[in-house]
C-alpha atoms as a PDB file:
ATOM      1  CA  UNK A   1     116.799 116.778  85.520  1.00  0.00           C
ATOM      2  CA  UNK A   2     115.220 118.293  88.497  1.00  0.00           C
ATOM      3  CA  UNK A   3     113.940 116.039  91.556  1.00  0.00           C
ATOM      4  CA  UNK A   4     110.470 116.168  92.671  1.00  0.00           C
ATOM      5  CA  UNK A   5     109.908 114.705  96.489  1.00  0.00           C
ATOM      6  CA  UNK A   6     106.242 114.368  97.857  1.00  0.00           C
ATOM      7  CA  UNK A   7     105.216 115.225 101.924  1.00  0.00           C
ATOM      8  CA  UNK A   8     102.279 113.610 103.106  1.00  0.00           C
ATOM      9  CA  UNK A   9     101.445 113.945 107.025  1.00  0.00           C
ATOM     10  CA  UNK A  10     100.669 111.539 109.158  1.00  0.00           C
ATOM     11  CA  UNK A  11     100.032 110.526 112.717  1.00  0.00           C
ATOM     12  CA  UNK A  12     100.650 107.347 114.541  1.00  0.00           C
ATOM     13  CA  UNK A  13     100.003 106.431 118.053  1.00  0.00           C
ATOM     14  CA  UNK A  14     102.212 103.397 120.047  1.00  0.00           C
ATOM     15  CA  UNK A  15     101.883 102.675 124.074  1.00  0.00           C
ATOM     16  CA  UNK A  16     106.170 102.448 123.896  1.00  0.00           C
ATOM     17  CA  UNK A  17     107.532 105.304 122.984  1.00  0.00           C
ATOM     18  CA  UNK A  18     107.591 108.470 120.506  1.00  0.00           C
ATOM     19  CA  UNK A  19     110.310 106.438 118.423  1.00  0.00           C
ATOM     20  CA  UNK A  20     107.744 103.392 118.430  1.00  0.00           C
ATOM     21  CA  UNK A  21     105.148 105.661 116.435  1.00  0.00           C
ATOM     22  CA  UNK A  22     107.659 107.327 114.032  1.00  0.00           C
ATOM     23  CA  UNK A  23     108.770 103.669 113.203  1.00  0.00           C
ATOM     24  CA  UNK A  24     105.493 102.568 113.095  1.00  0.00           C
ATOM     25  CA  UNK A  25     104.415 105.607 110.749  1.00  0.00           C
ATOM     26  CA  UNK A  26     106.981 104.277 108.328  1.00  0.00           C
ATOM     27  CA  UNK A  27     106.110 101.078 108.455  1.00  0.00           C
ATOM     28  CA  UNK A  28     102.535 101.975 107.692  1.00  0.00           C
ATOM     29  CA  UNK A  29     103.643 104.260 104.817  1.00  0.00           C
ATOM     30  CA  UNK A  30     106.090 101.517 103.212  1.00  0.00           C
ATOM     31  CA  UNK A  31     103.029  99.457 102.815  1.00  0.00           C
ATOM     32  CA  UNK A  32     102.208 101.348  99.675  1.00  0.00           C
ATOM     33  CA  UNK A  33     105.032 104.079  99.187  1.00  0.00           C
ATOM     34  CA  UNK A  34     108.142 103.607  97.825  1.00  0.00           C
ATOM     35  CA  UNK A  35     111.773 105.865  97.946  1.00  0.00           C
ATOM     36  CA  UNK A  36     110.579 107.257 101.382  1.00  0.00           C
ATOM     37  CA  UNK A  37     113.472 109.277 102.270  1.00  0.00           C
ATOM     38  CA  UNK A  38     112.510 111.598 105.437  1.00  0.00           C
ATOM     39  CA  UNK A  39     110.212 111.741 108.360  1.00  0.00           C
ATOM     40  CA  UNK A  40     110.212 114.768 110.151  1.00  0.00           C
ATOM     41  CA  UNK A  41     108.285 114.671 113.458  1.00  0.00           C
ATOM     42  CA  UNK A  42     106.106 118.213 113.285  1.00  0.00           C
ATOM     43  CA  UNK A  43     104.478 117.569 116.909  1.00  0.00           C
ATOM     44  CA  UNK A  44     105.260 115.167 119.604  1.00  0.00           C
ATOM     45  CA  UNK A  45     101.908 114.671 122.629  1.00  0.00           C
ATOM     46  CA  UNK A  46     101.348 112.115 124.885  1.00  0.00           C
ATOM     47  CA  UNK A  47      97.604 110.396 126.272  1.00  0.00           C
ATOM     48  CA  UNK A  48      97.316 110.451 130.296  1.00  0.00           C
ATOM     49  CA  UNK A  49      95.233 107.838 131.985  1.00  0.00           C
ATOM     50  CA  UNK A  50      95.442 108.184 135.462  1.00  0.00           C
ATOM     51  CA  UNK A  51      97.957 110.323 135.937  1.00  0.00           C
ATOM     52  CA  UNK A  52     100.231 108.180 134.114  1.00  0.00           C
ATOM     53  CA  UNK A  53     101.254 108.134 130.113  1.00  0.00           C
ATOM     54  CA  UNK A  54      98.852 105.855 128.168  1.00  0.00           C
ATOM     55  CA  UNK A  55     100.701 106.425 124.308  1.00  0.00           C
ATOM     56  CA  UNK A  56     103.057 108.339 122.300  1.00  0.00           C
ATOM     57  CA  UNK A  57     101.422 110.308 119.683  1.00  0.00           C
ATOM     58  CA  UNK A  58     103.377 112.034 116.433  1.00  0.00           C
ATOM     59  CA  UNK A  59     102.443 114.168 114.076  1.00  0.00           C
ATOM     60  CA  UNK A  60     105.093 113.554 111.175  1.00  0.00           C
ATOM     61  CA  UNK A  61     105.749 114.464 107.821  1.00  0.00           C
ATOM     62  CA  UNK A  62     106.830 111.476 105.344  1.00  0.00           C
ATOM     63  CA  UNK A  63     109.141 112.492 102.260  1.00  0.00           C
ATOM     64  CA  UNK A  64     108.986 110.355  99.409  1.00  0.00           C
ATOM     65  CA  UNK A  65     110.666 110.109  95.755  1.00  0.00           C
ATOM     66  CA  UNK A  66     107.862 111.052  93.159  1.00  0.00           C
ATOM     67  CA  UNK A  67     108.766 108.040  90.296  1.00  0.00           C
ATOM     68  CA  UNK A  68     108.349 109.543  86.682  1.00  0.00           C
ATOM     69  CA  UNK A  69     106.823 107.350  84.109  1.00  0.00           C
ATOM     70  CA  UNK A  70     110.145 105.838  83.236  1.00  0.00           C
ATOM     71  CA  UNK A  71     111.027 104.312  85.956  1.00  0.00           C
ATOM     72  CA  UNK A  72     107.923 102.618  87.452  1.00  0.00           C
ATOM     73  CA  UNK A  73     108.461  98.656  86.532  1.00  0.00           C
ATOM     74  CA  UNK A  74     106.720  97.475  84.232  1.00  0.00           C
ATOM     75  CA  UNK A  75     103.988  94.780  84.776  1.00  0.00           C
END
């Protein structure tokens, strides 16, 4: 049987670092996905206050397992 993944893009902002928004992107995204498999960061930008970096922006694709009817659990 063929696999069928899903790509849904997000973006996600953190004051640390580019890392600290890809994690948090997945962390948001685990909330209600399951099987995510991939993120793939599309565009990477930066906020400047001051002269100085404010956050860490991404742009980032999420891959994901699509579950067929047979294998969601049962309630």
């Amino acid at each position: 049987m063929a696999k069928v993944v899903k790509v849904i893009e997000l973006l996600s902002e953190s004051p640390k670092s580019w890392e600290d928004a890809a994690q948090a992107a997945v962390n948001e995204a685990s909330k209600t996905l399951r099987n995510i498999r991939s993120i793939y960061i599309k565009e990477f930008t930066a906020a400047v206050d001051n002269g100085k970096v404010s956050s860490y922006r991404i742009n980032a694709k999420v891959t994901f397992d699509l579950e067929s009817e047979r294998s969601k659990p049962r309630r």
